[in-house]
C-alpha atoms as a PDB file:
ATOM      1  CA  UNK A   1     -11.202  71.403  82.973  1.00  0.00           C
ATOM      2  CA  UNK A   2     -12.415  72.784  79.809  1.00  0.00           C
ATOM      3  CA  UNK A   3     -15.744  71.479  77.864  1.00  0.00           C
ATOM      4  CA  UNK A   4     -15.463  72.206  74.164  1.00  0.00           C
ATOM      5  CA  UNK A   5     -19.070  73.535  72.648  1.00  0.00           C
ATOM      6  CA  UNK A   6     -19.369  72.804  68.381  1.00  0.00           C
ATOM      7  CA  UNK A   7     -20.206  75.900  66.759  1.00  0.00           C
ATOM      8  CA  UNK A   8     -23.393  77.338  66.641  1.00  0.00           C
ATOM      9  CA  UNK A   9     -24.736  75.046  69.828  1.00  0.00           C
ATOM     10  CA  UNK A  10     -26.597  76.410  72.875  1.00  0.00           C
ATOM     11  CA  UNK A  11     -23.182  76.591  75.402  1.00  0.00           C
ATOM     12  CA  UNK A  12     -24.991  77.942  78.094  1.00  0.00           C
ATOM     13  CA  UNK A  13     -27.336  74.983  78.131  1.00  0.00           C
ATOM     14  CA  UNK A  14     -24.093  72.464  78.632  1.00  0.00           C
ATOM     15  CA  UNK A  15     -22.810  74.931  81.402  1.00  0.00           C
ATOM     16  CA  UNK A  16     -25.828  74.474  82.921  1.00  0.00           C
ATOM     17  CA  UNK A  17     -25.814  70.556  82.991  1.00  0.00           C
ATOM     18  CA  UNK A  18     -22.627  70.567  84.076  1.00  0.00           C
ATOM     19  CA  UNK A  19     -23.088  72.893  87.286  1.00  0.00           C
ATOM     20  CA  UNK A  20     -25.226  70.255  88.193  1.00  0.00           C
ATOM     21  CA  UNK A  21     -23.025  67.710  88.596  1.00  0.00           C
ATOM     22  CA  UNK A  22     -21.828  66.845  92.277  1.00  0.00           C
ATOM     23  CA  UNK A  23     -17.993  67.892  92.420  1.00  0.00           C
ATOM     24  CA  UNK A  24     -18.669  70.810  90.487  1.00  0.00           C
ATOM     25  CA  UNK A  25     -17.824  74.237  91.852  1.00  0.00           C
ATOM     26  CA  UNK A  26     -18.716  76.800  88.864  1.00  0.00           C
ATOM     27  CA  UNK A  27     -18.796  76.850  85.100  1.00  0.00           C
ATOM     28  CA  UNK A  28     -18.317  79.575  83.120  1.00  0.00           C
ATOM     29  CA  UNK A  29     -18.974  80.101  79.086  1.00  0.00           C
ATOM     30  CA  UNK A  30     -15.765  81.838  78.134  1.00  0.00           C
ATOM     31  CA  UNK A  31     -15.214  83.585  74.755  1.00  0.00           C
ATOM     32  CA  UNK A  32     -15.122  81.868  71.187  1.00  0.00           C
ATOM     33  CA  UNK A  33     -11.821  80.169  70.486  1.00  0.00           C
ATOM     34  CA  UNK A  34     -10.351  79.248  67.260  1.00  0.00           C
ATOM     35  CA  UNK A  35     -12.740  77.389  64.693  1.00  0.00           C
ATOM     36  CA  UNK A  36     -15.582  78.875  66.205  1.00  0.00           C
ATOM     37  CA  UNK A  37     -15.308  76.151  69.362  1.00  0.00           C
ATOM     38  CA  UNK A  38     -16.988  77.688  72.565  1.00  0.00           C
ATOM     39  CA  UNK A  39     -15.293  76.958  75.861  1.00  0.00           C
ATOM     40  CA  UNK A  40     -16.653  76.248  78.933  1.00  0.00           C
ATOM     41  CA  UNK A  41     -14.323  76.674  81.668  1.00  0.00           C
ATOM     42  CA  UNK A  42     -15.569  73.981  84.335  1.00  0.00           C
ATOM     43  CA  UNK A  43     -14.201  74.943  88.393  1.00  0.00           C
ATOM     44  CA  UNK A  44     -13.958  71.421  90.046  1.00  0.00           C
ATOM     45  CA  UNK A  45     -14.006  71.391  93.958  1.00  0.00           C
ATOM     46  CA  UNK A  46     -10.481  69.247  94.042  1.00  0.00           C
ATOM     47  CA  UNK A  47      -8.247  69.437  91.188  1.00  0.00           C
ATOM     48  CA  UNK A  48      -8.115  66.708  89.037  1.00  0.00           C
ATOM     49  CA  UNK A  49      -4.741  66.052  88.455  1.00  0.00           C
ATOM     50  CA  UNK A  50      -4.132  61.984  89.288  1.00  0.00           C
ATOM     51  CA  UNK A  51      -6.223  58.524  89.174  1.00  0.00           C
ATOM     52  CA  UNK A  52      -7.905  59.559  92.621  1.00  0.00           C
ATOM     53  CA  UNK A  53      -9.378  62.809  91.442  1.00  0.00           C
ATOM     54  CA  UNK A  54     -10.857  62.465  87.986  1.00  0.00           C
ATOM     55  CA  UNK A  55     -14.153  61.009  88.969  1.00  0.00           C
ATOM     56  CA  UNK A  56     -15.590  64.487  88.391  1.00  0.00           C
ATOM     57  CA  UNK A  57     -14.569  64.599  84.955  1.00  0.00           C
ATOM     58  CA  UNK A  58     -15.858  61.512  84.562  1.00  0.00           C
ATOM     59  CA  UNK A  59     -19.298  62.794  85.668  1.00  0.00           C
ATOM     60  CA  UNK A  60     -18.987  65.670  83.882  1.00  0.00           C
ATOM     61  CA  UNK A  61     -18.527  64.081  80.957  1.00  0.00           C
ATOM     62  CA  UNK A  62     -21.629  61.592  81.416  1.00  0.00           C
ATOM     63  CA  UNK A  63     -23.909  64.816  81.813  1.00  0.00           C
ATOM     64  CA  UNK A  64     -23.248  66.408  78.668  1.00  0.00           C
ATOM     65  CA  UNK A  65     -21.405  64.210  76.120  1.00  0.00           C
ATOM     66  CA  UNK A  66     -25.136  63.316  74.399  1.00  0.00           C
ATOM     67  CA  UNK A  67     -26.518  67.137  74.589  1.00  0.00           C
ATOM     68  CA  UNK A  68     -26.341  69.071  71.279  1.00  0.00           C
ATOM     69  CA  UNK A  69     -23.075  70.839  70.582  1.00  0.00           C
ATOM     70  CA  UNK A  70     -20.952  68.656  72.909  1.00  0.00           C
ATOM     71  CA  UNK A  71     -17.494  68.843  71.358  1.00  0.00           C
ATOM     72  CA  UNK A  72     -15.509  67.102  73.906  1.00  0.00           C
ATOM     73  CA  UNK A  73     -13.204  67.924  77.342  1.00  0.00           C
ATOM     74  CA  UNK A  74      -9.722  68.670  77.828  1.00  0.00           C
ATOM     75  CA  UNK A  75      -7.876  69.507  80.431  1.00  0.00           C
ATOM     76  CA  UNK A  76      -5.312  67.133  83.099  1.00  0.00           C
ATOM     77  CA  UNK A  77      -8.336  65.213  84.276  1.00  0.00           C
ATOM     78  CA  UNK A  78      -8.912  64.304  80.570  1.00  0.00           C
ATOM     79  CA  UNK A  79      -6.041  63.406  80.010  1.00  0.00           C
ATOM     80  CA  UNK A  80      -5.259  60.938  82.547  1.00  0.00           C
ATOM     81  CA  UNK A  81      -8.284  59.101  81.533  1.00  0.00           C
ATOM     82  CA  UNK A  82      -7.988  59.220  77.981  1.00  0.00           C
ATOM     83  CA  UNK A  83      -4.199  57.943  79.003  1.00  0.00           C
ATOM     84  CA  UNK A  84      -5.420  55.577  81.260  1.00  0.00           C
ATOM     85  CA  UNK A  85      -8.005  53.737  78.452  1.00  0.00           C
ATOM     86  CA  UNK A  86      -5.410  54.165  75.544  1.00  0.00           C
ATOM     87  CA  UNK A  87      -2.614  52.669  77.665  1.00  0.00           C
ATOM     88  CA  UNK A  88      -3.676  50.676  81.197  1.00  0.00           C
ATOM     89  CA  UNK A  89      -6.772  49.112  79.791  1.00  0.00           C
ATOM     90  CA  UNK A  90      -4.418  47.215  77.243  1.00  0.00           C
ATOM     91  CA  UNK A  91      -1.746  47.031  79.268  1.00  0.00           C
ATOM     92  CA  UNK A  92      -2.664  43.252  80.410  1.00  0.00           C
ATOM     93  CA  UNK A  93      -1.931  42.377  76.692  1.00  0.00           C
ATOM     94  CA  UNK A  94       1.046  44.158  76.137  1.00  0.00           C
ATOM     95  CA  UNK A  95       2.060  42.644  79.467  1.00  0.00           C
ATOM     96  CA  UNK A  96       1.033  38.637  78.166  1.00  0.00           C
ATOM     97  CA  UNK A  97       2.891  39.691  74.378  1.00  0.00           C
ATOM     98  CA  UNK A  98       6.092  41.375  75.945  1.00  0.00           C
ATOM     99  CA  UNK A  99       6.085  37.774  78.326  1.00  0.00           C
ATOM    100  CA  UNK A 100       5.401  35.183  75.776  1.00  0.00           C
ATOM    101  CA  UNK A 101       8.043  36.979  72.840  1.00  0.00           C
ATOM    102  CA  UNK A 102      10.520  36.686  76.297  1.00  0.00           C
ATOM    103  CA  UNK A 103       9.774  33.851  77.349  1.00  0.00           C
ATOM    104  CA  UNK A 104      10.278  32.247  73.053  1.00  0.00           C
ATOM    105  CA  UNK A 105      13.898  33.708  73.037  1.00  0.00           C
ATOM    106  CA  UNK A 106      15.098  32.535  76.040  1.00  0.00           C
ATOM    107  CA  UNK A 107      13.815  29.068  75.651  1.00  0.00           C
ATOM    108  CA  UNK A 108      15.668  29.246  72.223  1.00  0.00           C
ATOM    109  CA  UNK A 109      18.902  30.767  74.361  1.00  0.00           C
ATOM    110  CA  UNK A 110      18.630  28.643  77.337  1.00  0.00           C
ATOM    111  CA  UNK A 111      17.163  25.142  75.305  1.00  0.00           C
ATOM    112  CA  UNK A 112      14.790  24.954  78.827  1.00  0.00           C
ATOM    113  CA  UNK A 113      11.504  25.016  79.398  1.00  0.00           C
ATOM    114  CA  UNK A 114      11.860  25.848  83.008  1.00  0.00           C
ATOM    115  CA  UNK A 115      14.534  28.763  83.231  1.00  0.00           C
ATOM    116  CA  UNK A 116      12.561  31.247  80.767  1.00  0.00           C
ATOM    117  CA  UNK A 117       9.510  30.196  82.952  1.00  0.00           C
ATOM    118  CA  UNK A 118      11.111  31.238  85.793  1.00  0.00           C
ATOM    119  CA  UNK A 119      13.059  34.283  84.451  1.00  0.00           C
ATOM    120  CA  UNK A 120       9.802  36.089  83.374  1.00  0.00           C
ATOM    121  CA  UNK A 121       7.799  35.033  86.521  1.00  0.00           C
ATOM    122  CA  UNK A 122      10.782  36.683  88.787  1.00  0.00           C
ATOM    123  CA  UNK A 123      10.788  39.907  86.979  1.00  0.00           C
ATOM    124  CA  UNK A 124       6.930  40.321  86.972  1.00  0.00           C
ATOM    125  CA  UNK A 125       7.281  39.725  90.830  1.00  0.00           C
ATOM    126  CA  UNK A 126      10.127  42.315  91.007  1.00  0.00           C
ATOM    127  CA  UNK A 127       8.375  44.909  89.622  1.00  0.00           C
ATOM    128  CA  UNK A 128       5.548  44.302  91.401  1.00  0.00           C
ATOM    129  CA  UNK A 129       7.283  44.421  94.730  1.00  0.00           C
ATOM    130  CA  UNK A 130       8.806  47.923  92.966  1.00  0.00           C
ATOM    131  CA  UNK A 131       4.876  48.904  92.214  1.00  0.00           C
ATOM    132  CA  UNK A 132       4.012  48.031  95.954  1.00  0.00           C
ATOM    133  CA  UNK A 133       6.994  49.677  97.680  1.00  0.00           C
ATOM    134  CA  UNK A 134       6.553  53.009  95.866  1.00  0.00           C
ATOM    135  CA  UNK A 135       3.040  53.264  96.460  1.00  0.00           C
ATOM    136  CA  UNK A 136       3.832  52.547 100.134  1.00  0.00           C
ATOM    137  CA  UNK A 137       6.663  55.277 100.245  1.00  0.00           C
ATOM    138  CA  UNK A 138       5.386  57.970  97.938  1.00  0.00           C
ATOM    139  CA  UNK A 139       1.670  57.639  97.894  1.00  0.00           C
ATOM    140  CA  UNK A 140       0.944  56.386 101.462  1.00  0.00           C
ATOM    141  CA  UNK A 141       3.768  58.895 102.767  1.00  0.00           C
ATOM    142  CA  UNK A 142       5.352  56.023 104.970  1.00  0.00           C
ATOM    143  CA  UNK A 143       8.684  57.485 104.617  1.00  0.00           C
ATOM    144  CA  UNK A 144       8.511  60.303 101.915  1.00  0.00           C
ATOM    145  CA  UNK A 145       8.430  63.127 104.392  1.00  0.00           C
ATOM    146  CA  UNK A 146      10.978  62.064 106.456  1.00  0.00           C
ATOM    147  CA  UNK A 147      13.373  61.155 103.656  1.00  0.00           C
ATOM    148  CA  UNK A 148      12.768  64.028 101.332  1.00  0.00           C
ATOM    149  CA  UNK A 149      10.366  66.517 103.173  1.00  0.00           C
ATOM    150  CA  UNK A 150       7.475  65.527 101.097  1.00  0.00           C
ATOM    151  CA  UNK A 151       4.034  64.170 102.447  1.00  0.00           C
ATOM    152  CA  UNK A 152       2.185  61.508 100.665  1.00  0.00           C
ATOM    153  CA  UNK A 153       0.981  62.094  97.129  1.00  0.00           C
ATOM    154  CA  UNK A 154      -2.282  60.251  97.190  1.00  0.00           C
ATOM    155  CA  UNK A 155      -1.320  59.096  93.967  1.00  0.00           C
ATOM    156  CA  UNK A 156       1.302  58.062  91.595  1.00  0.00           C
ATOM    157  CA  UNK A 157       1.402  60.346  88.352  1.00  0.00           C
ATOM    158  CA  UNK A 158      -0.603  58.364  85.893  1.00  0.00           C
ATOM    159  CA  UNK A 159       2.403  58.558  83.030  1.00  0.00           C
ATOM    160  CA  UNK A 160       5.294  56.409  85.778  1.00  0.00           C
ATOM    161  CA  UNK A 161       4.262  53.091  86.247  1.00  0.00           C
ATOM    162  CA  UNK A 162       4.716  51.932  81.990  1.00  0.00           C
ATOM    163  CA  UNK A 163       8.171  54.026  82.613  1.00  0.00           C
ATOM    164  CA  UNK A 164       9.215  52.601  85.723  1.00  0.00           C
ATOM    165  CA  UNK A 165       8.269  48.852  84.332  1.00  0.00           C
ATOM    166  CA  UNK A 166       9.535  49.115  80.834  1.00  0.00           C
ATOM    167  CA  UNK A 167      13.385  50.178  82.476  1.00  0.00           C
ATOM    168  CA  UNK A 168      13.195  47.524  85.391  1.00  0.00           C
ATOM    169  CA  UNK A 169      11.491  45.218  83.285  1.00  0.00           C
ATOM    170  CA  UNK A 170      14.404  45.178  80.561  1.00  0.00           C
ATOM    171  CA  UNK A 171      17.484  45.566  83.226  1.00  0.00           C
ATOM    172  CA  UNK A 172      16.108  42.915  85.300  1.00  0.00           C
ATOM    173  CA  UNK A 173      16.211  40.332  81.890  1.00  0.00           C
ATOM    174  CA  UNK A 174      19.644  41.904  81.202  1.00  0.00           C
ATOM    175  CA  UNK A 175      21.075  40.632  84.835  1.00  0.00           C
ATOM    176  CA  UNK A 176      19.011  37.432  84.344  1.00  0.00           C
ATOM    177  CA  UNK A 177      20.659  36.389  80.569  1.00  0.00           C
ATOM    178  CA  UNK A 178      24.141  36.952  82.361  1.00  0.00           C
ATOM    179  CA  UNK A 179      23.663  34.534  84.885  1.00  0.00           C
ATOM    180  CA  UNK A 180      21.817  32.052  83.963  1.00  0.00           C
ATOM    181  CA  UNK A 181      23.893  31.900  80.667  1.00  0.00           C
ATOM    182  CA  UNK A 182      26.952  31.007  82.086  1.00  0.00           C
ATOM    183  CA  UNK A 183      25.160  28.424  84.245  1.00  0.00           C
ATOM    184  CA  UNK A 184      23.873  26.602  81.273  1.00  0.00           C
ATOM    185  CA  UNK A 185      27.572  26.303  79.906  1.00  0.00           C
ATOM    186  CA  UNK A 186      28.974  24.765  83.050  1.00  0.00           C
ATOM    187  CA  UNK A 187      26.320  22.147  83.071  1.00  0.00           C
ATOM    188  CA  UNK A 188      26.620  21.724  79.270  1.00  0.00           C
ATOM    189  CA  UNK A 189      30.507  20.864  80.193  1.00  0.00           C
ATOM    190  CA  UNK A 190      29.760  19.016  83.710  1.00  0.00           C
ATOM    191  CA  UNK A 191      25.961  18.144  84.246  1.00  0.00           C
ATOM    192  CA  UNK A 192      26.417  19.196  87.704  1.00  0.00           C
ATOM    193  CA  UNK A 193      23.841  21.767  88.365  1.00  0.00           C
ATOM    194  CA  UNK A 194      25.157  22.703  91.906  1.00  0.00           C
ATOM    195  CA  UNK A 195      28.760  23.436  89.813  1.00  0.00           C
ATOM    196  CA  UNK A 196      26.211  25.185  87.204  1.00  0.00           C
ATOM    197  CA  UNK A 197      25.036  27.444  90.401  1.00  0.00           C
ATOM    198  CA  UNK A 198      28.793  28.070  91.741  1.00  0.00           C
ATOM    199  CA  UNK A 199      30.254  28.487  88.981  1.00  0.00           C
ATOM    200  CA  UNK A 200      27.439  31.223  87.362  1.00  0.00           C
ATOM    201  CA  UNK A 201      27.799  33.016  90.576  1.00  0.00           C
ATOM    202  CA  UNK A 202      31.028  33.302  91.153  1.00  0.00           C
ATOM    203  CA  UNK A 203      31.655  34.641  86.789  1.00  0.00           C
ATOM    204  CA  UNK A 204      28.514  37.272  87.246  1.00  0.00           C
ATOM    205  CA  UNK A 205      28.288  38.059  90.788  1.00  0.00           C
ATOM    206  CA  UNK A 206      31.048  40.836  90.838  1.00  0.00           C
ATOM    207  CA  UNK A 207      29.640  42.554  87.386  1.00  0.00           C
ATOM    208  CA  UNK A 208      26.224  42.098  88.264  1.00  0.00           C
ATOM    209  CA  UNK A 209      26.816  43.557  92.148  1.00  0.00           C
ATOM    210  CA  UNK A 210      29.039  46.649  90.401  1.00  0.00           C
ATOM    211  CA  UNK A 211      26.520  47.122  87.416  1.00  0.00           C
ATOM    212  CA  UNK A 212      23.912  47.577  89.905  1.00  0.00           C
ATOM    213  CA  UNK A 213      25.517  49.917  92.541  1.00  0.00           C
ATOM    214  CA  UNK A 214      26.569  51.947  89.496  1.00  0.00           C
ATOM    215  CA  UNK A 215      22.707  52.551  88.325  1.00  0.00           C
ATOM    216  CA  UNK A 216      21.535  53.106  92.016  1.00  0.00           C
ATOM    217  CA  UNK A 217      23.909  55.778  92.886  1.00  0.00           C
ATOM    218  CA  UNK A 218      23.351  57.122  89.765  1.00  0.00           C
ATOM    219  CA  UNK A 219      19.035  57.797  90.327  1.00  0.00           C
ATOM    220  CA  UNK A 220      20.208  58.252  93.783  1.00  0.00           C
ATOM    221  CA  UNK A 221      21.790  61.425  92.441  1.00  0.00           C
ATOM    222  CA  UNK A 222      18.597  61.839  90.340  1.00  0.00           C
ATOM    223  CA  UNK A 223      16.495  61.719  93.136  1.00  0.00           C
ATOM    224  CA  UNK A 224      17.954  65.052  94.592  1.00  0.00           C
ATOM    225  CA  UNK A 225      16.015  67.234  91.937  1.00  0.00           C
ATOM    226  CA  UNK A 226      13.434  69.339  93.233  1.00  0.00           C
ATOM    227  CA  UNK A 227      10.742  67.434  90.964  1.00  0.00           C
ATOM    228  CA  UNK A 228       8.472  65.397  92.842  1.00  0.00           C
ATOM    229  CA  UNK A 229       7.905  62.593  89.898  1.00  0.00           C
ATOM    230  CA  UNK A 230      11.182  62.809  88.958  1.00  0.00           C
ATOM    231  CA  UNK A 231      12.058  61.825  92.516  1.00  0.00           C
ATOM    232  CA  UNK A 232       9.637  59.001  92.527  1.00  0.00           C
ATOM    233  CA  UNK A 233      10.717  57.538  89.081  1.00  0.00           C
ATOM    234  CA  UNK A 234      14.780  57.635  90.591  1.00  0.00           C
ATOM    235  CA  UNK A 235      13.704  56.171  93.704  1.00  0.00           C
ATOM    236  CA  UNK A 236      11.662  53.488  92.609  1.00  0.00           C
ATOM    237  CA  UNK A 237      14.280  52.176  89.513  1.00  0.00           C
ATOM    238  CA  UNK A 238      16.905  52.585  92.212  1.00  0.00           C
ATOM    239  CA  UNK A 239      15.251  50.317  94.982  1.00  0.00           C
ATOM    240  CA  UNK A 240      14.125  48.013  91.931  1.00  0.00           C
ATOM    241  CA  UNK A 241      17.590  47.192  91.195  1.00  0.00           C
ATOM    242  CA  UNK A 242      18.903  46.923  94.173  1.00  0.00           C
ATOM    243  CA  UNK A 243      16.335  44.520  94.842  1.00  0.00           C
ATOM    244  CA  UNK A 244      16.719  42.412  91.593  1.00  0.00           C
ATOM    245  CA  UNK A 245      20.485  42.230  92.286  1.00  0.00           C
ATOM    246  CA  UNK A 246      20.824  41.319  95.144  1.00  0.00           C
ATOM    247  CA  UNK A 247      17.128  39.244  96.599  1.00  0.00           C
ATOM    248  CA  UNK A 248      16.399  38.284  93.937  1.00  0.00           C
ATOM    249  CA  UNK A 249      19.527  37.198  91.396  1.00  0.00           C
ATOM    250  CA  UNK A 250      21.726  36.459  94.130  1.00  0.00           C
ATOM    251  CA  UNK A 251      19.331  34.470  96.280  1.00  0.00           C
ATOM    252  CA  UNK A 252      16.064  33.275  94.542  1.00  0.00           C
ATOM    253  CA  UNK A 253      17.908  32.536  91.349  1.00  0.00           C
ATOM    254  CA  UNK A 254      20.111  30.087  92.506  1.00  0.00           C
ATOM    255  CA  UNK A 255      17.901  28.781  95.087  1.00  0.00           C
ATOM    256  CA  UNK A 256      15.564  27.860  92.815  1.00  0.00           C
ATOM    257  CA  UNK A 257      17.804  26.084  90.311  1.00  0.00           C
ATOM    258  CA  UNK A 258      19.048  24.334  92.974  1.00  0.00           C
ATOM    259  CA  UNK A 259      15.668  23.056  93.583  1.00  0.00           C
ATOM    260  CA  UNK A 260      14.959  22.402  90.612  1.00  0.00           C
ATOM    261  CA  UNK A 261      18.213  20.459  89.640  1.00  0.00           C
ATOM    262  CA  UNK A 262      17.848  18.571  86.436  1.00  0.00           C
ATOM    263  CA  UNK A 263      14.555  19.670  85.093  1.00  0.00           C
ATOM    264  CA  UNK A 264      16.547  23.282  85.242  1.00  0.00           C
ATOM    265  CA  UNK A 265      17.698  21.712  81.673  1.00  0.00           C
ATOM    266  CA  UNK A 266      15.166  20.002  79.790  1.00  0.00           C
ATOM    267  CA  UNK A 267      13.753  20.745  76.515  1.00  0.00           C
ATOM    268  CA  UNK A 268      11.695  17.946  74.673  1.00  0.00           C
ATOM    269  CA  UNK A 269      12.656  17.184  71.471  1.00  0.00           C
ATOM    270  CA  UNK A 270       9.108  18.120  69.500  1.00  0.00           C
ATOM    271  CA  UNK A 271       9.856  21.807  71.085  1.00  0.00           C
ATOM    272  CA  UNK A 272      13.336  21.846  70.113  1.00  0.00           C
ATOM    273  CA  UNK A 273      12.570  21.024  66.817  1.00  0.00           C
ATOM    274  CA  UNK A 274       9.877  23.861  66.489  1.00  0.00           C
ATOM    275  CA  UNK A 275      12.069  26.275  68.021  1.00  0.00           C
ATOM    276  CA  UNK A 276      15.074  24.741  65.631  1.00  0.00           C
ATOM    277  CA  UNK A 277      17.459  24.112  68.128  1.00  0.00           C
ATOM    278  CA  UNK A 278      18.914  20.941  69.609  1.00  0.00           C
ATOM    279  CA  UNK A 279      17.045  19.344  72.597  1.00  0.00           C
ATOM    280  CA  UNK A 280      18.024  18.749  75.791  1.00  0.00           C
ATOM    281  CA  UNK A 281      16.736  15.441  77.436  1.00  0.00           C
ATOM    282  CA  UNK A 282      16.866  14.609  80.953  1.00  0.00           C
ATOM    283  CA  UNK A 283      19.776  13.354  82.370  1.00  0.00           C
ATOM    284  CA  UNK A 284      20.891  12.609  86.060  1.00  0.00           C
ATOM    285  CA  UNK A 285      23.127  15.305  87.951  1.00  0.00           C
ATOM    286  CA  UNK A 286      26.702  14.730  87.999  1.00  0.00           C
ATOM    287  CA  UNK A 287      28.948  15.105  91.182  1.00  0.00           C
ATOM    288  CA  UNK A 288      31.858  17.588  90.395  1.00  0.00           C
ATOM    289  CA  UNK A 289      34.838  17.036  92.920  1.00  0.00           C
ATOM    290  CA  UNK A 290      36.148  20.445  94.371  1.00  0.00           C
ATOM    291  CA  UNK A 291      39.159  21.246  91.797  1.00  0.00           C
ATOM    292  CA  UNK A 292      38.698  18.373  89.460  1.00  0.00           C
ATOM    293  CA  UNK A 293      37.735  20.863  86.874  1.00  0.00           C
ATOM    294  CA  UNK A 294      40.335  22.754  84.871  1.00  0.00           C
ATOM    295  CA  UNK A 295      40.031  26.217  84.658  1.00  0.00           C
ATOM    296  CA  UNK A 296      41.051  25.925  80.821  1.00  0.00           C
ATOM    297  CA  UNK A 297      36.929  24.694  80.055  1.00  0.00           C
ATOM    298  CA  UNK A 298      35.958  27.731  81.600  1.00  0.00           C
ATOM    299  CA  UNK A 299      35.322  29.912  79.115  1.00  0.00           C
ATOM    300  CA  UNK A 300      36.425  34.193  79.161  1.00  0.00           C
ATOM    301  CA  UNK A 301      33.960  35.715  81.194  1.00  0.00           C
ATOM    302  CA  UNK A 302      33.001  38.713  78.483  1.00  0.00           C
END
């Protein structure tokens, strides 16, 4: 790492303070840099590269930010915590804005309260299970050497977790709008959810199942580079999909509608009319007979 000295300060007195500091294996007063800034170049024991190794620049940083002179540190360390307050620390916000503007829109799309409730609670799970499943293969090593020769990394690179859920995050929605729209418009012709189920199913499943098998093969190939966070970002969006197609949209999708049956539909009327679209009140399931439905209601599958 590198501590910054303000022109005309006592440099060797902040080398000093931060020798001190446990985790600390030399630091050296280099020559004037541009603007008259003095920098200190400060030898940690461990590289600080990751989450797991910066609590040394951390430290370092405590010992001399309120001596005279004390310009600031840069370096990776530094970086991956100024990353990690600009970005993680706020994260839980973005997180709650990114759900509720989701969860708005598809209660407009969907005109239910329960669908976009459990559309955005599936894909926070999904990525989650993502989250766990890479730390479990890549930084645990339960798997990484024997797939791809590489031992645990201790750590996941600090910039991959806001890429990894931003893609799965989106694509998972994407596969979710598909099928659950074309569920809403066979009960909106039937009121049968269990045809609503079938018949969403059976107009998504193939283009859902081939849309995801595309992407996977596709990081699969990505994977292959010799770039160890490349390889973690393609193997955790690849597993993430395959997961969301076929776990979860294939099996805790419909099982859950089914459970739900009619309350899969409902939107009052005040929150309808806040939302400006029409409501849609409670109403029993209907029974659909096997074939008594034409195939000319079923609209073009697009």
């Amino acid at each position: 790492m590198n501590l910054l000295v303000k022109p005309g300060a006592d440099a060797q007195a902040l080398a000093a303070a931060a020798r001190k500091v446990d985790g600390v294996r030399m630091a050296i007063v280099a020559a004037r840099g541009r603007g008259g800034v003095t920098d200190i170049v400060v030898v940690p024991d461990h590289e600080t590269l990751d989450q797991s190794s910066v609590a040394t620049v951390t430290a370092v940083r405590k010992a001399t930010r309120d001596l005279p002179g004390y310009d600031g540190i840069a370096g990776q360390g530094a970086t991956v915590i100024d990353y990690q307050k600009a970005v993680y620390d706020n994260f839980p916000y973005v997180l709650g804005l990114i759900a509720l503007v989701t969860f708005l829109l598809l209660v407009r799309t969907f005109r239910s309260i329960l669908l976009p409730l459990k559309a955005v609670v599936l894909n926070v799970l999904s990525v989650a299970a993502v989250f766990g499943l890479s730390t479990w293969f890549w930084q645990d090593g339960h798997g990484s050497n024997a797939v791809f020769g590489i031992a645990g990394t201790g750590a996941i690179t600090f910039w991959l977790p806001v890429l990894i859920f931003a893609f799965l995050f989106g694509l998972s929605m994407d596969y979710e709008v598909l099928i659950l729209a074309r569920m809403r418009e066979a009960y909106d012709r039937n009121g049968s959810t269990s045809y609503a189920v079938e018949y969403g199913l059976g107009r998504t499943g193939r283009l859902v199942t081939s849309a995801a098998l595309i992407l996977f093969f596709a990081f699969a190939a990505l994977a292959s580079t010799n770039q160890t966070d490349i390889k973690v970002m393609a193997t955790a969006l690849g597993a993430g999909i395959l997961l969301d197609a076929t776990v979860v949209r294939a099996l805790l999708v419909p099982a859950l509608v089914s459970l739900f049956g009619k309350y899969n539909w409902w939107l009052p009327a005040s929150v309808a009319k806040v939302l400006r679209v029409e409501p849609s009140p409670l109403r029993p399931d209907t029974t659909v007979v096997p074939g008594a439905v034409s195939d000319e209601y079923e609209p073009a599958l697009s």
